[in-house]
PDB file of N, CA and C in Angstrom:
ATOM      1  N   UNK A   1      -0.581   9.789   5.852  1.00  0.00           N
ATOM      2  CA  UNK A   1       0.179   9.436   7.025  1.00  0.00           C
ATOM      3  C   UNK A   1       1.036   8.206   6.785  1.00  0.00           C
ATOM      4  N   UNK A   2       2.002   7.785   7.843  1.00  0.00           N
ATOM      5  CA  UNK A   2       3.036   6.752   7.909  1.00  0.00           C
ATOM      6  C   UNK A   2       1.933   5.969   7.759  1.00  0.00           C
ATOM      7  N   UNK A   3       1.189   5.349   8.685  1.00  0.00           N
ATOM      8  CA  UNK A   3      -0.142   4.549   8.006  1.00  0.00           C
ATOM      9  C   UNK A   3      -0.165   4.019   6.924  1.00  0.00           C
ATOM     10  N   UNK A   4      -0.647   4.758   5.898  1.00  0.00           N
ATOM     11  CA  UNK A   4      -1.215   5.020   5.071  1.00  0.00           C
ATOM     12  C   UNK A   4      -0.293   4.174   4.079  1.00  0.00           C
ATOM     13  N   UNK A   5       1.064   5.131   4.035  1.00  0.00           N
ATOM     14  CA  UNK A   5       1.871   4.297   3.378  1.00  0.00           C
ATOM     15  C   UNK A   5       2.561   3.571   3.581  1.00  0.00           C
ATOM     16  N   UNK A   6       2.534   2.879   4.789  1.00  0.00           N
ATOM     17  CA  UNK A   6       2.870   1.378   5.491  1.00  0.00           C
ATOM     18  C   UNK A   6       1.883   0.229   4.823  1.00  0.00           C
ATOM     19  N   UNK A   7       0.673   0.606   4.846  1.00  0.00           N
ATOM     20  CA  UNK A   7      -0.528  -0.012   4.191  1.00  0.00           C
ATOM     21  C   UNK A   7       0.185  -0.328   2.664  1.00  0.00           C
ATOM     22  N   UNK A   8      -0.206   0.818   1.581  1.00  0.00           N
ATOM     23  CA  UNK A   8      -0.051   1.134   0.570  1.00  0.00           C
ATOM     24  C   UNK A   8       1.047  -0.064   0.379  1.00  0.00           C
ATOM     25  N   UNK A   9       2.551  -0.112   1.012  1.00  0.00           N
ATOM     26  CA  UNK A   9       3.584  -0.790   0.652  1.00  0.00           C
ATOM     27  C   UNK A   9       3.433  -1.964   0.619  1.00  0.00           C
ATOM     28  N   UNK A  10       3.037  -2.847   2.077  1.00  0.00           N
ATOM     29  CA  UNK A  10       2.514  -4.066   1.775  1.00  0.00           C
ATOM     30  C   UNK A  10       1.539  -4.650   1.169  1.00  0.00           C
ATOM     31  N   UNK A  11       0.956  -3.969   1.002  1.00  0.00           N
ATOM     32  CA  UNK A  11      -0.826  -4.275   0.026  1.00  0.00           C
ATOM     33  C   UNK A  11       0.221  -4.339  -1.499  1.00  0.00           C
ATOM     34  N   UNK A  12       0.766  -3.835  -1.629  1.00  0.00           N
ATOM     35  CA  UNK A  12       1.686  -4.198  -3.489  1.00  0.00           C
ATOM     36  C   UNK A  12       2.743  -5.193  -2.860  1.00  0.00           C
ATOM     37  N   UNK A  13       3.530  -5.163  -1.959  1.00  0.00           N
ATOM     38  CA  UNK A  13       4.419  -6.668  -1.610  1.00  0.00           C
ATOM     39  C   UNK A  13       3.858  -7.785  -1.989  1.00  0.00           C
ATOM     40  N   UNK A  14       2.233  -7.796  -1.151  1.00  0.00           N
ATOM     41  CA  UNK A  14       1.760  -8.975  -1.656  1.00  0.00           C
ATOM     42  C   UNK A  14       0.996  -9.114  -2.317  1.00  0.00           C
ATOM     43  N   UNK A  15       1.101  -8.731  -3.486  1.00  0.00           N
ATOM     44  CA  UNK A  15       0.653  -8.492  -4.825  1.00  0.00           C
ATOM     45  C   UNK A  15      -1.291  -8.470  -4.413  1.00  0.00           C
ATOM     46  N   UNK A  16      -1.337  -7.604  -3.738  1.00  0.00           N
ATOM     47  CA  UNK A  16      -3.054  -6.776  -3.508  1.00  0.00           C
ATOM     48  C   UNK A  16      -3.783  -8.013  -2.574  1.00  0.00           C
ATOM     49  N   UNK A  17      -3.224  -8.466  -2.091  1.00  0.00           N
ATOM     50  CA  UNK A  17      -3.884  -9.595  -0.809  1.00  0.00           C
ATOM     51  C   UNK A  17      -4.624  -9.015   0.414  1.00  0.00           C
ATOM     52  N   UNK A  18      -5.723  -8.481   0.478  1.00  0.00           N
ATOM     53  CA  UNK A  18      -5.969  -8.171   1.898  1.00  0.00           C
ATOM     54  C   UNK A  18      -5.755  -8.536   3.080  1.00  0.00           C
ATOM     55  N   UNK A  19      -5.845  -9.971   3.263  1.00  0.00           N
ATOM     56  CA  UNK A  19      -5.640 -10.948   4.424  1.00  0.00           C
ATOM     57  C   UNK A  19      -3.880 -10.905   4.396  1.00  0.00           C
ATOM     58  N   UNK A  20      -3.417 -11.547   3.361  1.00  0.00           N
ATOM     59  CA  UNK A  20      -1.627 -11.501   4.080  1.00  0.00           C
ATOM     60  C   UNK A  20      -1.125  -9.745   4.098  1.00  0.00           C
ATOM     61  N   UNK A  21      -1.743  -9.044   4.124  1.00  0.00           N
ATOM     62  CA  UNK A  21      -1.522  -7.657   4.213  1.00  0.00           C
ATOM     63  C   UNK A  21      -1.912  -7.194   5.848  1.00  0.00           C
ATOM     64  N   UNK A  22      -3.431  -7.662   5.984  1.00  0.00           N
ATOM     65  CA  UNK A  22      -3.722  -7.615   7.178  1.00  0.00           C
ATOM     66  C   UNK A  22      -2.771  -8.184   8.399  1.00  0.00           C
ATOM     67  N   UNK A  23      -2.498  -9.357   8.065  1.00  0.00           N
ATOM     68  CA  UNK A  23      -1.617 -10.505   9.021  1.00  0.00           C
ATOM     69  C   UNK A  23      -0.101 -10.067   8.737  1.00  0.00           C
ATOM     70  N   UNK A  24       0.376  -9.265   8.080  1.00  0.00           N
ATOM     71  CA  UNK A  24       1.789  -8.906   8.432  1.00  0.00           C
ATOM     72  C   UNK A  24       1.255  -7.614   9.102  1.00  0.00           C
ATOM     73  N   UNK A  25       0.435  -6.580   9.055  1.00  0.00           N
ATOM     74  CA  UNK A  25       0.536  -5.248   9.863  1.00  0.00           C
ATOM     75  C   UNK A  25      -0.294  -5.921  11.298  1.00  0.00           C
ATOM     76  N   UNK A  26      -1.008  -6.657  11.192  1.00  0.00           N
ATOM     77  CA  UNK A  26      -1.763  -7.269  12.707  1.00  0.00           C
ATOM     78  C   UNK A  26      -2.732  -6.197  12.410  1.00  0.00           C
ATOM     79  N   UNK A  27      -3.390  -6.249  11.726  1.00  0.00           N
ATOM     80  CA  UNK A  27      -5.227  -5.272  11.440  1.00  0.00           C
ATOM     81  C   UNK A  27      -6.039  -6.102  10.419  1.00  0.00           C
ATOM     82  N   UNK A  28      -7.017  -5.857  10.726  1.00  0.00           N
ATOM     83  CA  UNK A  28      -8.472  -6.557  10.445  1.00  0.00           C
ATOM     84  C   UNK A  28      -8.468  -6.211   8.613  1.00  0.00           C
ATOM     85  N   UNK A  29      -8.753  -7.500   7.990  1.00  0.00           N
ATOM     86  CA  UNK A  29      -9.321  -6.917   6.650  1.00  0.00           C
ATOM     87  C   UNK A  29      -9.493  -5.596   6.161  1.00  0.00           C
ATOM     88  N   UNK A  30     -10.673  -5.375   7.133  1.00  0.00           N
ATOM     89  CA  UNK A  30     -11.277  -4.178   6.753  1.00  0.00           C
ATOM     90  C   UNK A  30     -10.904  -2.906   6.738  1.00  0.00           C
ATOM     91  N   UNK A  31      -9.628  -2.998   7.964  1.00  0.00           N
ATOM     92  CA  UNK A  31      -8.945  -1.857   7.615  1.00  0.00           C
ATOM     93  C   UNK A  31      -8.417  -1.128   6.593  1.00  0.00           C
ATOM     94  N   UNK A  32      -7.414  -2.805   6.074  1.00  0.00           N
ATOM     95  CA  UNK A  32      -6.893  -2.823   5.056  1.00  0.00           C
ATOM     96  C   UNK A  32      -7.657  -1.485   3.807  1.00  0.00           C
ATOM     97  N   UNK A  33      -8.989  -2.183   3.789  1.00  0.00           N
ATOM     98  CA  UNK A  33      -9.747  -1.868   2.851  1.00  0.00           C
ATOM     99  C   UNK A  33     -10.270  -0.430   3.178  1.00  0.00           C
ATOM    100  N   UNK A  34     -10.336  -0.105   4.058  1.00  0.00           N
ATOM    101  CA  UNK A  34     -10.805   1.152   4.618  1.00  0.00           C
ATOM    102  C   UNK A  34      -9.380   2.409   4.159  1.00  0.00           C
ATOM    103  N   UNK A  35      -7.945   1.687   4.592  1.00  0.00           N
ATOM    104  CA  UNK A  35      -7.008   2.524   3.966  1.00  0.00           C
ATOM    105  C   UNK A  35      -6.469   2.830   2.536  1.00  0.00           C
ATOM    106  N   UNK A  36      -7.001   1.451   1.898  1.00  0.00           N
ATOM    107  CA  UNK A  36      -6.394   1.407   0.825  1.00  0.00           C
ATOM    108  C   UNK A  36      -7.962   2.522   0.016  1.00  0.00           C
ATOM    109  N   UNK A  37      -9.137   2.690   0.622  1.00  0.00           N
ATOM    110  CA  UNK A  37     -10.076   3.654  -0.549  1.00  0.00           C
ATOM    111  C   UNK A  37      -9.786   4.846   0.485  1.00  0.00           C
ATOM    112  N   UNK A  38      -8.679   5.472   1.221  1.00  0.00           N
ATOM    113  CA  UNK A  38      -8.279   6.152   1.871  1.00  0.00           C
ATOM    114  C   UNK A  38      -7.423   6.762   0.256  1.00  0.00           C
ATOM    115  N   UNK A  39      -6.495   5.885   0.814  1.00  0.00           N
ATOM    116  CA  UNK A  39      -5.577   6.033  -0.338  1.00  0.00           C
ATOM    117  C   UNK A  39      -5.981   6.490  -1.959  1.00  0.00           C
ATOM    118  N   UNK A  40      -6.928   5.446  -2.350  1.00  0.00           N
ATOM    119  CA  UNK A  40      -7.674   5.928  -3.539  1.00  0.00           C
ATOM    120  C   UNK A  40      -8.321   7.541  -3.527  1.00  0.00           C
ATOM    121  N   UNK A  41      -8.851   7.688  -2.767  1.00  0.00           N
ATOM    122  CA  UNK A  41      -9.438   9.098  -2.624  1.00  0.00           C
ATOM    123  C   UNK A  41      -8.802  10.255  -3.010  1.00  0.00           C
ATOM    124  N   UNK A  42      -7.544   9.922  -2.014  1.00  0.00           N
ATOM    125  CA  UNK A  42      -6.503  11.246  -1.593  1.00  0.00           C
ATOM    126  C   UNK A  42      -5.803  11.088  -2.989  1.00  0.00           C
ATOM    127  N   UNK A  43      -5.635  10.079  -3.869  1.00  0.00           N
ATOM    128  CA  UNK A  43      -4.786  10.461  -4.774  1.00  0.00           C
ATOM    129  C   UNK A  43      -4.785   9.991  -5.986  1.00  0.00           C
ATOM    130  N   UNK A  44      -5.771   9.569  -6.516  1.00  0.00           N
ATOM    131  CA  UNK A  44      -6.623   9.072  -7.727  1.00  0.00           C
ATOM    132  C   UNK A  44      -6.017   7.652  -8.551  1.00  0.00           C
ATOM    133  N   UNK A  45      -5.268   7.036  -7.710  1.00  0.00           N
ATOM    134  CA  UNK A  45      -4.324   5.741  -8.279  1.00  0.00           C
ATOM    135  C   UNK A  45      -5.483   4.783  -8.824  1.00  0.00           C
ATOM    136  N   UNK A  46      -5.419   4.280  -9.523  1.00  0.00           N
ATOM    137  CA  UNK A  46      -5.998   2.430  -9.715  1.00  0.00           C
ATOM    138  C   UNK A  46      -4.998   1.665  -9.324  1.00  0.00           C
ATOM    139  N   UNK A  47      -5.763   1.353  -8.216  1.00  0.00           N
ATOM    140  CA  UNK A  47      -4.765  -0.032  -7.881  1.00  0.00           C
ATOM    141  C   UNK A  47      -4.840  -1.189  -8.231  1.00  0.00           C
ATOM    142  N   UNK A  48      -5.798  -1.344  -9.407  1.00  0.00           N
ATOM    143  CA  UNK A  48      -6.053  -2.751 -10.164  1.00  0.00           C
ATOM    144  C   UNK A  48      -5.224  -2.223 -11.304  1.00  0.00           C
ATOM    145  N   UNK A  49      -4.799  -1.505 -11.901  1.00  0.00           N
ATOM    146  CA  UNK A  49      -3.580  -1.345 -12.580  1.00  0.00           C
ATOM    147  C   UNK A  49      -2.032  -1.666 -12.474  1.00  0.00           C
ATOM    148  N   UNK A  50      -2.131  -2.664 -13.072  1.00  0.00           N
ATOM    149  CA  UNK A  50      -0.861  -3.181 -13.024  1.00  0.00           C
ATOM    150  C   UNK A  50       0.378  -2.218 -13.007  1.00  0.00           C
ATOM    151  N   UNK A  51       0.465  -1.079 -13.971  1.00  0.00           N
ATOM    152  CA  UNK A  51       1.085  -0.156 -14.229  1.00  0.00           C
ATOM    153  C   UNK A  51       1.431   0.543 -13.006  1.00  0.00           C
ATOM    154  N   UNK A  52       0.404   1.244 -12.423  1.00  0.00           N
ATOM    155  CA  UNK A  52       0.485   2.148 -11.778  1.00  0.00           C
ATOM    156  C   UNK A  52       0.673   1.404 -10.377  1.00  0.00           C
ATOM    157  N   UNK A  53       0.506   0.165 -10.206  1.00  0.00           N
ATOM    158  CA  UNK A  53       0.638  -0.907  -8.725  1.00  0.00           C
ATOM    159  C   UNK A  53       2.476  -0.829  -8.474  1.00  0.00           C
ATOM    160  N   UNK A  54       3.166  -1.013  -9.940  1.00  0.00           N
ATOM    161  CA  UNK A  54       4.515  -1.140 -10.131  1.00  0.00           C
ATOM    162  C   UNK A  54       5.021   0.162 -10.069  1.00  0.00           C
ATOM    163  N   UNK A  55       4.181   1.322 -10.707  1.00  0.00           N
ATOM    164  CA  UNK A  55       4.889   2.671 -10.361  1.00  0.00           C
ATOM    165  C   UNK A  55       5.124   3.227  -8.850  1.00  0.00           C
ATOM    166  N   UNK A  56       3.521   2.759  -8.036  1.00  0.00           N
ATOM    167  CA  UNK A  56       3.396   3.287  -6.954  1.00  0.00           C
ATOM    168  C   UNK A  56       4.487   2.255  -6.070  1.00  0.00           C
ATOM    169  N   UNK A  57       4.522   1.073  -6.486  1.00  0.00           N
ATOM    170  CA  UNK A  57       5.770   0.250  -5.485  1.00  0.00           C
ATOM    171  C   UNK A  57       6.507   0.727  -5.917  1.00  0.00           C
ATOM    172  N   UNK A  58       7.724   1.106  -7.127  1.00  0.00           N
ATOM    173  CA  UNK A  58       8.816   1.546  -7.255  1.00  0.00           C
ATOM    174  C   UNK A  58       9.324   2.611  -6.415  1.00  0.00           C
ATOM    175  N   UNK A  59       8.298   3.307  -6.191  1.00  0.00           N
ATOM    176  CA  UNK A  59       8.203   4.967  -5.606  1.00  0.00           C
ATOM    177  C   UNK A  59       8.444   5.135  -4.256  1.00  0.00           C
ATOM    178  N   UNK A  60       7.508   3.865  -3.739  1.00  0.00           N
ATOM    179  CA  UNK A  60       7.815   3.772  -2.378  1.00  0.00           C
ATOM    180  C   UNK A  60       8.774   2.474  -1.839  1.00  0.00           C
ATOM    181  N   UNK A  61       9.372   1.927  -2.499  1.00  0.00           N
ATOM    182  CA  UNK A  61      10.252   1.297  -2.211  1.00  0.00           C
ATOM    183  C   UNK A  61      11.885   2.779  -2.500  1.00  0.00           C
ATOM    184  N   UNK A  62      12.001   3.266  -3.255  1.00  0.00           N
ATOM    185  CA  UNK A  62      12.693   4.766  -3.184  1.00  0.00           C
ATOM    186  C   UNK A  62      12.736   5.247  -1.753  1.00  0.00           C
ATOM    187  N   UNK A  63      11.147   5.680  -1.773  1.00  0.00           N
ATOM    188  CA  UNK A  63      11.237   6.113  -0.329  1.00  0.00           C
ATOM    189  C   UNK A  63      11.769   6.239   0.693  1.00  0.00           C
ATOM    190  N   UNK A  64      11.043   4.457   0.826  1.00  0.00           N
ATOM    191  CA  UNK A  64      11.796   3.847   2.089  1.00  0.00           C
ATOM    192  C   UNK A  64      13.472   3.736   2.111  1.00  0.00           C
ATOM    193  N   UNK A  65      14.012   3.612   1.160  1.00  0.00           N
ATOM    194  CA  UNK A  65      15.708   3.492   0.825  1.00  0.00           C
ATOM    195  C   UNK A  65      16.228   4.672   1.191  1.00  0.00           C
ATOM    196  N   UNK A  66      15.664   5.552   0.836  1.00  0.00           N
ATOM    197  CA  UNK A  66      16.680   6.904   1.207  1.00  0.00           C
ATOM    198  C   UNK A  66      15.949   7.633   2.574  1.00  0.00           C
ATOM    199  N   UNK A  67      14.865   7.072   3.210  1.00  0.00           N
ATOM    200  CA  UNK A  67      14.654   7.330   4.354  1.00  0.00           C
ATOM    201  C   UNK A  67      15.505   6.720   5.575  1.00  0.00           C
ATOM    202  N   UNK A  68      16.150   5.339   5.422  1.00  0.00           N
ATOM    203  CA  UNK A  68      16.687   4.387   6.028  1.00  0.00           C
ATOM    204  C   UNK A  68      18.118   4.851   6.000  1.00  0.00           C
ATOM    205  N   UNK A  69      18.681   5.701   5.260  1.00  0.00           N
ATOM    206  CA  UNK A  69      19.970   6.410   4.807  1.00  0.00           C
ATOM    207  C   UNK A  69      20.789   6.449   6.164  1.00  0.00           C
TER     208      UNK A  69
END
Protein backbone atom coordinates (compact mmCIF):
# COMPACT_ATOMS: atom_id res chain seq x y z
CA UNK A 1 0.00 0.00 0.00
CA UNK A 2 0.68 3.95 -0.30
CA UNK A 3 1.60 3.29 3.40
CA UNK A 4 3.86 1.12 3.01
CA UNK A 5 5.79 2.95 0.60
CA UNK A 6 5.46 6.31 2.20
CA UNK A 7 7.17 4.44 5.16
CA UNK A 8 9.74 2.58 3.01
CA UNK A 9 10.76 6.24 1.43
CA UNK A 10 11.40 8.07 4.49
CA UNK A 11 12.91 5.31 6.58
CA UNK A 12 15.99 5.52 3.55
CA UNK A 13 15.69 9.65 3.53
CA UNK A 14 16.81 9.35 6.86
CA UNK A 15 19.26 7.05 6.42
CA UNK A 16 17.14 4.03 8.61
CA UNK A 17 16.20 6.35 11.72
CA UNK A 18 13.08 5.14 13.29
CA UNK A 19 12.30 8.13 15.45
CA UNK A 20 13.01 11.00 12.65
CA UNK A 21 10.97 8.67 10.37
CA UNK A 22 8.31 8.36 12.92
CA UNK A 23 8.24 12.33 13.60
CA UNK A 24 8.06 13.32 9.93
CA UNK A 25 4.94 10.73 9.18
CA UNK A 26 3.42 11.63 12.97
CA UNK A 27 3.40 7.56 14.01
CA UNK A 28 4.80 5.85 16.88
CA UNK A 29 8.23 4.01 16.55
CA UNK A 30 6.70 1.01 16.45
CA UNK A 31 4.87 1.41 13.62
CA UNK A 32 7.63 2.37 11.85
CA UNK A 33 8.96 -1.00 12.75
CA UNK A 34 5.88 -2.92 12.33
CA UNK A 35 5.88 -1.55 8.47
CA UNK A 36 9.18 -1.68 7.69
CA UNK A 37 9.11 -6.08 8.71
CA UNK A 38 5.82 -5.53 6.66
CA UNK A 39 7.88 -4.55 4.02
CA UNK A 40 10.63 -7.14 4.66
CA UNK A 41 8.19 -9.96 4.41
CA UNK A 42 6.31 -8.98 1.28
CA UNK A 43 9.51 -8.61 -0.54
CA UNK A 44 12.70 -10.11 0.73
CA UNK A 45 14.93 -6.68 0.78
CA UNK A 46 17.78 -6.25 3.52
CA UNK A 47 17.47 -3.13 4.60
CA UNK A 48 20.77 -3.15 6.44
CA UNK A 49 22.23 -3.38 3.02
CA UNK A 50 23.63 -0.59 1.91
CA UNK A 51 23.21 -1.71 -1.69
CA UNK A 52 19.92 -2.60 -1.82
CA UNK A 53 18.82 0.66 0.79
CA UNK A 54 20.28 2.81 -2.42
CA UNK A 55 18.57 0.53 -4.99
CA UNK A 56 15.27 0.50 -3.17
CA UNK A 57 15.61 4.59 -2.72
CA UNK A 58 16.59 5.07 -6.32
CA UNK A 59 13.42 3.14 -7.34
CA UNK A 60 11.22 4.93 -5.35
CA UNK A 61 12.40 8.18 -5.68
CA UNK A 62 11.58 7.19 -9.84
CA UNK A 63 8.39 6.50 -8.65
CA UNK A 64 7.46 9.28 -6.99
CA UNK A 65 8.86 11.59 -10.11
CA UNK A 66 6.84 10.20 -12.71
CA UNK A 67 3.84 9.84 -10.46
CA UNK A 68 3.94 13.72 -9.75
CA UNK A 69 4.09 14.12 -13.77
Amino acid sequence: GSDLLKTLFYYLENRGSLVDTANYLFIHRNSVKYRLERIRDMTDFDLNNPREQFICHTCLIHYYLREHR
